[in-house]
PDB file of N, CA and C in Angstrom:
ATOM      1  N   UNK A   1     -14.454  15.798 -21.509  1.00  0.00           N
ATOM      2  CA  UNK A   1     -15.673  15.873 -20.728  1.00  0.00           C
ATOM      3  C   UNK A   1     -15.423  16.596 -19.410  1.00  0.00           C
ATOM      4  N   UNK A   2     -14.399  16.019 -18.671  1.00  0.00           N
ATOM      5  CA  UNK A   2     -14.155  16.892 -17.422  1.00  0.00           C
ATOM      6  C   UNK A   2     -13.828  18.400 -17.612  1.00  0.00           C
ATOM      7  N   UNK A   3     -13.233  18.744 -18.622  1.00  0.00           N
ATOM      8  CA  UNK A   3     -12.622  19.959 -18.714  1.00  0.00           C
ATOM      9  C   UNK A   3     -13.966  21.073 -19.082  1.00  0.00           C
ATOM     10  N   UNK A   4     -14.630  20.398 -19.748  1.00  0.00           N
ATOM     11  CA  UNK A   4     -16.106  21.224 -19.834  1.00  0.00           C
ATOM     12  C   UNK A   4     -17.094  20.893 -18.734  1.00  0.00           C
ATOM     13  N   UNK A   5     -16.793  20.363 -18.238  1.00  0.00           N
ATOM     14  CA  UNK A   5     -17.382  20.542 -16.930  1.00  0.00           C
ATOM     15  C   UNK A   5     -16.554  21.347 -15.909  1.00  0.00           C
ATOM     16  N   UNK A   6     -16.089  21.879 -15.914  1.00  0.00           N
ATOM     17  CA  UNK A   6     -15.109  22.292 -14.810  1.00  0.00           C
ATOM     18  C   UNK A   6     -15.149  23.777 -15.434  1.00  0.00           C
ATOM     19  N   UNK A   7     -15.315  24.409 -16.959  1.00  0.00           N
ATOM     20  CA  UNK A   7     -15.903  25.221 -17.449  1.00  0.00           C
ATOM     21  C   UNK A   7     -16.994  25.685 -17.123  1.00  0.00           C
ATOM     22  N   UNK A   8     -17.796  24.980 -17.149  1.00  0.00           N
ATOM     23  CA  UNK A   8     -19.079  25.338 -16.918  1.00  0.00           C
ATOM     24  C   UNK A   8     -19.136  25.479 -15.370  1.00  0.00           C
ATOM     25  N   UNK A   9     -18.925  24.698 -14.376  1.00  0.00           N
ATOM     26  CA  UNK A   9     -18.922  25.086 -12.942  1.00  0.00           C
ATOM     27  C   UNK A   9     -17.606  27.129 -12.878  1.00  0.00           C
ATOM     28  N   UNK A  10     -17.185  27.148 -13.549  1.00  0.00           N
ATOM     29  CA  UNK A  10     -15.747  28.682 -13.227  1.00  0.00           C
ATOM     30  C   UNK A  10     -17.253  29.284 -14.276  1.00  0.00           C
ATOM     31  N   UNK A  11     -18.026  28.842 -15.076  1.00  0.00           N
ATOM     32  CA  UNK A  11     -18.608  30.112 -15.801  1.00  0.00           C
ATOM     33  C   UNK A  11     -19.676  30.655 -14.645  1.00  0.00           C
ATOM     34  N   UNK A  12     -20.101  29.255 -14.186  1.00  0.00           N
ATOM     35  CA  UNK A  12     -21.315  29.490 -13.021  1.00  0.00           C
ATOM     36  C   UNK A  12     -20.795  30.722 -11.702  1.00  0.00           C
ATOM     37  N   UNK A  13     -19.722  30.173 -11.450  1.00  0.00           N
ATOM     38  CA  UNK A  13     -19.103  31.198 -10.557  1.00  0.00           C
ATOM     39  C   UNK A  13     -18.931  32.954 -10.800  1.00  0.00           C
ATOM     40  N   UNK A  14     -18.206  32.676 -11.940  1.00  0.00           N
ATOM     41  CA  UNK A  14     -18.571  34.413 -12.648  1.00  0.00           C
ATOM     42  C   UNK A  14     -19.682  34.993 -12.135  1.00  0.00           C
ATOM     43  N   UNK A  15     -20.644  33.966 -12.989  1.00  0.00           N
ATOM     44  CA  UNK A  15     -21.991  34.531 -13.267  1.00  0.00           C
ATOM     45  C   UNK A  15     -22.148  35.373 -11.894  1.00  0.00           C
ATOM     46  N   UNK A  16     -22.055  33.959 -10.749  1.00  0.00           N
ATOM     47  CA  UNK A  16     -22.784  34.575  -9.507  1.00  0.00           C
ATOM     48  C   UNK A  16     -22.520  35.688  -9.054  1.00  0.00           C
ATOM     49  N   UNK A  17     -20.270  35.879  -9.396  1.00  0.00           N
ATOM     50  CA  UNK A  17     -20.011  37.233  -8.382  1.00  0.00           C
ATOM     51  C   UNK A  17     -20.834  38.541  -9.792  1.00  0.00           C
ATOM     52  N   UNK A  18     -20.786  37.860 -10.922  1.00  0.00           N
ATOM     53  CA  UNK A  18     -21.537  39.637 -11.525  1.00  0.00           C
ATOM     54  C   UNK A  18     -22.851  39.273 -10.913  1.00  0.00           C
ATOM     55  N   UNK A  19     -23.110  38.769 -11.071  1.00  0.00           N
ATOM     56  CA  UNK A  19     -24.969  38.805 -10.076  1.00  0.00           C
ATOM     57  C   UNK A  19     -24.841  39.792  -9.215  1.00  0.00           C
ATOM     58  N   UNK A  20     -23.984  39.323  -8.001  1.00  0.00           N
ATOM     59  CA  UNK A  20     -23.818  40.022  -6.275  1.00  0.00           C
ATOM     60  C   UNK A  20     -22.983  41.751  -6.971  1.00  0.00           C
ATOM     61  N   UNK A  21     -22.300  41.798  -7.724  1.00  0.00           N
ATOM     62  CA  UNK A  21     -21.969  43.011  -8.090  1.00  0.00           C
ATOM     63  C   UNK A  21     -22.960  43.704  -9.025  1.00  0.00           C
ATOM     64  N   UNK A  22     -24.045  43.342  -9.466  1.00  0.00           N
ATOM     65  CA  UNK A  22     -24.744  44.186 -10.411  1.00  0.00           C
ATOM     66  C   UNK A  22     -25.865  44.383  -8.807  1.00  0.00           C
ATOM     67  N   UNK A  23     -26.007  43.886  -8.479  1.00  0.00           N
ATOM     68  CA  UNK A  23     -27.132  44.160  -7.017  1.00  0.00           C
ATOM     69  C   UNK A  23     -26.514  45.464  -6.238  1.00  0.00           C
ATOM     70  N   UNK A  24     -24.727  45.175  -6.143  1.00  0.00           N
ATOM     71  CA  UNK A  24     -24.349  46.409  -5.380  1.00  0.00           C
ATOM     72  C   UNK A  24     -24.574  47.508  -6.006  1.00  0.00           C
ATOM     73  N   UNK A  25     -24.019  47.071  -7.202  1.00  0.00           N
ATOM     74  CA  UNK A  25     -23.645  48.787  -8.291  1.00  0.00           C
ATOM     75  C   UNK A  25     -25.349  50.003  -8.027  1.00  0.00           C
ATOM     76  N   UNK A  26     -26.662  48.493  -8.021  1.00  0.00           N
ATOM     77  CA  UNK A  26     -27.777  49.711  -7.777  1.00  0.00           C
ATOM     78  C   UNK A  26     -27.747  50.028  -6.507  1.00  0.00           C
ATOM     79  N   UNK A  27     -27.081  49.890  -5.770  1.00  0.00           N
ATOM     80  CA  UNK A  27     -27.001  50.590  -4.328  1.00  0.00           C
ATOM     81  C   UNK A  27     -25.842  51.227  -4.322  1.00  0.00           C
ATOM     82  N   UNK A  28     -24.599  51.353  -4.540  1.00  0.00           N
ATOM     83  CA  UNK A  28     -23.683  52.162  -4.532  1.00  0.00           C
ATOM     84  C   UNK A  28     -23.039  52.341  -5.871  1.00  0.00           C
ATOM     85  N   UNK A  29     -22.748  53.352  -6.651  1.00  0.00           N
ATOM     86  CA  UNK A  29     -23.087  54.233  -7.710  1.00  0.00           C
ATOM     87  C   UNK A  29     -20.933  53.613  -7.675  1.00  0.00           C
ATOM     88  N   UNK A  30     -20.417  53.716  -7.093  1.00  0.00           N
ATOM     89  CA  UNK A  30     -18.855  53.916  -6.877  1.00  0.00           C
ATOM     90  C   UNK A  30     -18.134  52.293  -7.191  1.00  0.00           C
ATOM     91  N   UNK A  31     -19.121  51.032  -7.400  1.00  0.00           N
ATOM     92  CA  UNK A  31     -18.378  50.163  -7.492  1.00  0.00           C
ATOM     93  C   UNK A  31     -17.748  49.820  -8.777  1.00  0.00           C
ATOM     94  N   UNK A  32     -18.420  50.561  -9.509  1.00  0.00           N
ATOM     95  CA  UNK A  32     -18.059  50.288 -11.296  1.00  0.00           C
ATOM     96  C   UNK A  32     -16.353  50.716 -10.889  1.00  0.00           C
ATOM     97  N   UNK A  33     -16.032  51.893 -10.189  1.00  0.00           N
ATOM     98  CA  UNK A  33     -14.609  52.677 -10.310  1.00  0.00           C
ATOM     99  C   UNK A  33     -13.869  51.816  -9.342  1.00  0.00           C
ATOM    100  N   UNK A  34     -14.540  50.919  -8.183  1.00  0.00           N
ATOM    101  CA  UNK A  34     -13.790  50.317  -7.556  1.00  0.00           C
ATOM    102  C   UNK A  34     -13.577  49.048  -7.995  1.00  0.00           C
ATOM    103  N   UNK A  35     -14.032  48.366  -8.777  1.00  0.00           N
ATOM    104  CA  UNK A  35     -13.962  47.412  -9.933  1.00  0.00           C
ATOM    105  C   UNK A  35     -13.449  47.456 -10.916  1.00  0.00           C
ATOM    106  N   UNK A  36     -12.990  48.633 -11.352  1.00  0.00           N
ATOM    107  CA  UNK A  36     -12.010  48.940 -12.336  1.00  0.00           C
ATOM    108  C   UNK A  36     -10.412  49.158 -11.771  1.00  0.00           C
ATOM    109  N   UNK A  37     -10.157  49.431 -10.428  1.00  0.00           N
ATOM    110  CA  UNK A  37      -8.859  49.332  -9.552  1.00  0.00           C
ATOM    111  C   UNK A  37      -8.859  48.030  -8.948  1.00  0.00           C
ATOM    112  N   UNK A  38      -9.549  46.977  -8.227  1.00  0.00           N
ATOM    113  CA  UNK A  38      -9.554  45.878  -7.621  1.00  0.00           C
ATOM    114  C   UNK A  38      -9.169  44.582  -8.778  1.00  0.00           C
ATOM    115  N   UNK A  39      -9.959  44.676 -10.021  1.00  0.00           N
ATOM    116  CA  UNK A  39      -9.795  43.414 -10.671  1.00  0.00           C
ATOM    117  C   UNK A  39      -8.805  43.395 -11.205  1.00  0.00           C
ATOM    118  N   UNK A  40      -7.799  44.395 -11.962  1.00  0.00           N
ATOM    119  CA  UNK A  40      -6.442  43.722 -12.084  1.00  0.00           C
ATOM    120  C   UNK A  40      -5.513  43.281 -10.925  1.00  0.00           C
ATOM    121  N   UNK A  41      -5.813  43.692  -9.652  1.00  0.00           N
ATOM    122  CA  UNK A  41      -5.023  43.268  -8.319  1.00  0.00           C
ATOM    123  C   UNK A  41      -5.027  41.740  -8.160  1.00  0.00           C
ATOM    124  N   UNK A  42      -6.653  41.565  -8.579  1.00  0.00           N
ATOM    125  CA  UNK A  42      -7.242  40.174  -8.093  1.00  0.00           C
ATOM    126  C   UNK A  42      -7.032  39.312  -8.894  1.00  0.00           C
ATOM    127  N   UNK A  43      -6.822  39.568 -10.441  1.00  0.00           N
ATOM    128  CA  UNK A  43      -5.861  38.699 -11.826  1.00  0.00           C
ATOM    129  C   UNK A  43      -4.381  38.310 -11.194  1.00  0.00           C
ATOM    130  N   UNK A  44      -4.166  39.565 -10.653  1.00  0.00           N
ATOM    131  CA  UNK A  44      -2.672  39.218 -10.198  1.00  0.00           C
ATOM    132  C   UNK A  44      -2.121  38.281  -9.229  1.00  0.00           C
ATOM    133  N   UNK A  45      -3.627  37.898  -8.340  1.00  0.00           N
ATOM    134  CA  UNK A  45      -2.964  37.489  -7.329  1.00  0.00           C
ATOM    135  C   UNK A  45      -3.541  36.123  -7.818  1.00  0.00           C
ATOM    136  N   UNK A  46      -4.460  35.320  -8.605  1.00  0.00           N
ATOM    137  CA  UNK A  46      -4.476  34.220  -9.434  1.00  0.00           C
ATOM    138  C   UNK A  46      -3.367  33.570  -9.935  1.00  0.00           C
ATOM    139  N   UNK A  47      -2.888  32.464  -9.578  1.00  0.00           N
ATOM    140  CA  UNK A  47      -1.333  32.006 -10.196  1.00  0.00           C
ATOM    141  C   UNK A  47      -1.507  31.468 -11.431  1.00  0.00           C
ATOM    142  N   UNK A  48      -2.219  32.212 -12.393  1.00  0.00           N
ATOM    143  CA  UNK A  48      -2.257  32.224 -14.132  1.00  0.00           C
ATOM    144  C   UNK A  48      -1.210  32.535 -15.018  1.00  0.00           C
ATOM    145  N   UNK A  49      -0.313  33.450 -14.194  1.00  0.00           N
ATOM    146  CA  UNK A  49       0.501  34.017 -14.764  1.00  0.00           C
ATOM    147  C   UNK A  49       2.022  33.663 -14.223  1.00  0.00           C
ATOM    148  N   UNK A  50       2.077  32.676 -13.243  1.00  0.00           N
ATOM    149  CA  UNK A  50       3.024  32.428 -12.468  1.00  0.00           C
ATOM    150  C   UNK A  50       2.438  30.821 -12.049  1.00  0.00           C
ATOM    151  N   UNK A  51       3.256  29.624 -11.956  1.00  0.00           N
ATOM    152  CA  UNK A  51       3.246  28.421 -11.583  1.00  0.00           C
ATOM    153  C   UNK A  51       2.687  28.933  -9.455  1.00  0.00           C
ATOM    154  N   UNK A  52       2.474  27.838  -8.885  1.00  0.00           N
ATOM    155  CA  UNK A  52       2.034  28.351  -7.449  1.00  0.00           C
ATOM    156  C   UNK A  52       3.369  27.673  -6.645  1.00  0.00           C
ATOM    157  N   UNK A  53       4.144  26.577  -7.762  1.00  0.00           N
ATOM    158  CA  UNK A  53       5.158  26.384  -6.876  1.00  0.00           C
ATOM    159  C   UNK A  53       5.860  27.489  -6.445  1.00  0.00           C
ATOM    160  N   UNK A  54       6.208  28.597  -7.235  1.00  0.00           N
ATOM    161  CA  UNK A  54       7.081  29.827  -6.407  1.00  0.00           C
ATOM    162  C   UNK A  54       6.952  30.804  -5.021  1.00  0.00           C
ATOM    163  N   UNK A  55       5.467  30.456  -4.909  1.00  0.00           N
ATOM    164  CA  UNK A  55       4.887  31.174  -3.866  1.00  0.00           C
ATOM    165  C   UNK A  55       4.952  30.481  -2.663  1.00  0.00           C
ATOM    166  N   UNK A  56       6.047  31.878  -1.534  1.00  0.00           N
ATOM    167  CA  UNK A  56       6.155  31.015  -0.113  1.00  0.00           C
ATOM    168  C   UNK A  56       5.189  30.490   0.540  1.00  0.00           C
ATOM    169  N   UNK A  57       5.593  28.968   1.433  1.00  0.00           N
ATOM    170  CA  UNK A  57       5.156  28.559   2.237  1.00  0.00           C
ATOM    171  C   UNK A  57       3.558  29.239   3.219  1.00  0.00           C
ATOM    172  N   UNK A  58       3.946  30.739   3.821  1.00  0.00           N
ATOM    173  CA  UNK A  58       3.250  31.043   4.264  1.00  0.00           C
ATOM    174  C   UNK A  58       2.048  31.942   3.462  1.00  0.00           C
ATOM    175  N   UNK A  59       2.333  32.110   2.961  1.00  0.00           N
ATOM    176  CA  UNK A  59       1.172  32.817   1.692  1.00  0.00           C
ATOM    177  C   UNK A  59       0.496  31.830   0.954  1.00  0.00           C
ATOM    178  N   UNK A  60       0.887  30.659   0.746  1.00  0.00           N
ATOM    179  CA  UNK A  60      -0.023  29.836  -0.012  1.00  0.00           C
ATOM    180  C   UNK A  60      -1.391  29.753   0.920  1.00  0.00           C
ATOM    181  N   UNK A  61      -1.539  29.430   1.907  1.00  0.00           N
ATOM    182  CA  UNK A  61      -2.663  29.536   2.360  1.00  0.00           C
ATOM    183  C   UNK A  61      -3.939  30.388   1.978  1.00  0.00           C
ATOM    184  N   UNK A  62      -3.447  31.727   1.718  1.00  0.00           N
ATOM    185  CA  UNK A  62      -3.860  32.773   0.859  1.00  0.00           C
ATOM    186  C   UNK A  62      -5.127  32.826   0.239  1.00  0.00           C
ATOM    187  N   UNK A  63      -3.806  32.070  -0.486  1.00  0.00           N
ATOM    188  CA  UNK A  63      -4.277  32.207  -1.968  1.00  0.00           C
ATOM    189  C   UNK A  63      -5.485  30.453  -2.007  1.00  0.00           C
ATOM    190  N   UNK A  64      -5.309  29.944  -1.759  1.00  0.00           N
ATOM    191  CA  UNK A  64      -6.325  29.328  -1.265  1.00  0.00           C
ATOM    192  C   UNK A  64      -8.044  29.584  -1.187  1.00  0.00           C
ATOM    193  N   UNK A  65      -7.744  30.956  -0.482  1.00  0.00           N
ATOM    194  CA  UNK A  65      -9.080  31.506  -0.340  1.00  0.00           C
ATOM    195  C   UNK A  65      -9.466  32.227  -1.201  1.00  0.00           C
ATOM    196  N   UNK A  66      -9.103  32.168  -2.616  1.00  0.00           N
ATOM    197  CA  UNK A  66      -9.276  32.890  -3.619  1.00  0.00           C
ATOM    198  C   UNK A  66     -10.068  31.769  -4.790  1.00  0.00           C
ATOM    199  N   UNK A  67     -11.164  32.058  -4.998  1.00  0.00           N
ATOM    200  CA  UNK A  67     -12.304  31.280  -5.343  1.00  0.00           C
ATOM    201  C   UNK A  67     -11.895  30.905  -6.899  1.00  0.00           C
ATOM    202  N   UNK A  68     -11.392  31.750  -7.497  1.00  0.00           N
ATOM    203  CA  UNK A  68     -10.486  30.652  -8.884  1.00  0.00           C
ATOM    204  C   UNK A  68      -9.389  29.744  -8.720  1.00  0.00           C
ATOM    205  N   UNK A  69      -9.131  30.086  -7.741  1.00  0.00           N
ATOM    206  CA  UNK A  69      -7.784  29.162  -8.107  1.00  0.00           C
ATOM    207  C   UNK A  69      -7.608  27.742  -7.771  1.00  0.00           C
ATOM    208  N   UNK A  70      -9.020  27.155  -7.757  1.00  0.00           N
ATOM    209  CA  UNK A  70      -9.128  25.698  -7.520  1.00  0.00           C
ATOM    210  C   UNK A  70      -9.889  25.389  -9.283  1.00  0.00           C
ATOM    211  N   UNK A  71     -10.381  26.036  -9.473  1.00  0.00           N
ATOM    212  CA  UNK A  71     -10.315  26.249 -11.249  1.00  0.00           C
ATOM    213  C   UNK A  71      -9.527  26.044 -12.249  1.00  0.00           C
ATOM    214  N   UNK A  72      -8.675  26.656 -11.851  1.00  0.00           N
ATOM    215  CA  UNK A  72      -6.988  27.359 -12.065  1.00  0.00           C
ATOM    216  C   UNK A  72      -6.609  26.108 -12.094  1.00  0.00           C
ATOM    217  N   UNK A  73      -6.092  25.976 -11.160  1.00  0.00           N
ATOM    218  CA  UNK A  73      -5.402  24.285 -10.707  1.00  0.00           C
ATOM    219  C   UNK A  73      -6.013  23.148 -11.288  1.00  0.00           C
ATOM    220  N   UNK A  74      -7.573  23.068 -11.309  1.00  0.00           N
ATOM    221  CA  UNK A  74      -7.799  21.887 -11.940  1.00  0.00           C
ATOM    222  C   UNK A  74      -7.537  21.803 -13.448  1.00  0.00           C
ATOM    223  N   UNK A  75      -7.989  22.824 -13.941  1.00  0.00           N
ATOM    224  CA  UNK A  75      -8.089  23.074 -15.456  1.00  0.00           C
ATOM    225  C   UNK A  75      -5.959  22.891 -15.672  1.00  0.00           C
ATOM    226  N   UNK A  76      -5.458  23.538 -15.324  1.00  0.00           N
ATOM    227  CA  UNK A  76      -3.684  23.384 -15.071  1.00  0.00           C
ATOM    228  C   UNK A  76      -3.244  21.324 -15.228  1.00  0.00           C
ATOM    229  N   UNK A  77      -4.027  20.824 -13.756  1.00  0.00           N
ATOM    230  CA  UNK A  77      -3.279  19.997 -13.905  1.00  0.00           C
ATOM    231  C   UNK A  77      -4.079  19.059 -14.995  1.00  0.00           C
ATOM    232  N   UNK A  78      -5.010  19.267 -15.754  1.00  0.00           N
ATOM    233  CA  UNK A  78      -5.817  17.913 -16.545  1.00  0.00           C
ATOM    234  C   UNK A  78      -5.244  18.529 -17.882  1.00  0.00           C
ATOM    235  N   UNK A  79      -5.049  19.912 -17.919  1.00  0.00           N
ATOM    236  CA  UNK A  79      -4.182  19.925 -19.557  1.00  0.00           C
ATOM    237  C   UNK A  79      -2.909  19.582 -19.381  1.00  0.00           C
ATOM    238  N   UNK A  80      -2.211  19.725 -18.244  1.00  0.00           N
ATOM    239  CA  UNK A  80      -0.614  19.155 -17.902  1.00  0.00           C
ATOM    240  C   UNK A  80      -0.454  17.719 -18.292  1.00  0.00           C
ATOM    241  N   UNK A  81      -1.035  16.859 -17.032  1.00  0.00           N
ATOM    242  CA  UNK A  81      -0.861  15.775 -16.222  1.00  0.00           C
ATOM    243  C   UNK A  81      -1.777  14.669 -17.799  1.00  0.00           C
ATOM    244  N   UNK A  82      -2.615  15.189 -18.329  1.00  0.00           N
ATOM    245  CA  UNK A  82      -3.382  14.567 -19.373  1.00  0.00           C
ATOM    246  C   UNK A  82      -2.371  14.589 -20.664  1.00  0.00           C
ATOM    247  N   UNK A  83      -2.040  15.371 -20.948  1.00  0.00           N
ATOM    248  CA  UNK A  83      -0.925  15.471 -22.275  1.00  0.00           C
ATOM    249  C   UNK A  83       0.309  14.440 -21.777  1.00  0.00           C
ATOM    250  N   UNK A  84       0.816  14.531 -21.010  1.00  0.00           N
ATOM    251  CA  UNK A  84       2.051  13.859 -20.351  1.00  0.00           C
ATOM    252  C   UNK A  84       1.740  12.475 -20.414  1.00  0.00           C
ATOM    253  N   UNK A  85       0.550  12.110 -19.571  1.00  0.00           N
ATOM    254  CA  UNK A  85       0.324  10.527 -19.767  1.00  0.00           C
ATOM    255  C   UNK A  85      -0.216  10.087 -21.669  1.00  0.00           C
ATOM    256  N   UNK A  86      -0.297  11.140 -22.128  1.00  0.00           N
ATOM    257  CA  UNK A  86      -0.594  10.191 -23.548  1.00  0.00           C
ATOM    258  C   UNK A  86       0.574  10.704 -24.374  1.00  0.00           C
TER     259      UNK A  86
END
C-alpha cells in the first residue's frame, strides 16, 4: 500500500515538471535540445545508480534539493528495510 502510494505521489511529480516544460517548449522552441543534454546529467546526479552513503559530507546537502531523491530514498528504504524485517 505505501509503496503505491509513494508511486503515485513521484508519478504526480513528473507529471507536473512535463506540465511546466510543455508550457516552456511553446515559448522557447530550444528546450526540447536542452532537455535532451540536461536529463541524463540530472539521472546522474539521482543516487539510483550509486547508494548516497558514498557521497561526501559536503555535497549531500545537494543533493537534497533534488526533488526525486526523497522518492528514491523512500521507495530504497521500504523495499530494503521491509524484506530484511520479514
Amino acid at each position: 500500500m505505501f509503496l503505491s502510494i509513494l508511486v503515485l505521489l513521484f508519478q504526480g511529480l513528473a507529471f507536473g515538471i512535463r506540465l511546466a516544460l510543455a508550457n516552456l517548449q511553446t515559448l522557447f522552441l530550444d528546450i526540447k535540445q536542452i532537455l535532451q543534454f540536461l536529463l541524463p546529467l540530472w539521472s546522474w546526479t539521482m543516487p539510483i545508480y550509486y547508494p548516497d552513503a558514498i557521497i561526501p559530507k559536503n555535497i549531500l546537502p545537494w543533493l537534497y534539493l533534488n526533488p526525486p531523491f526523497a522518492f528514491i530514498e523512500s521507495a530504497r528504504s521500504f523495499l530494503y528495510y521491509t524484506a530484511l524485517l520479514s
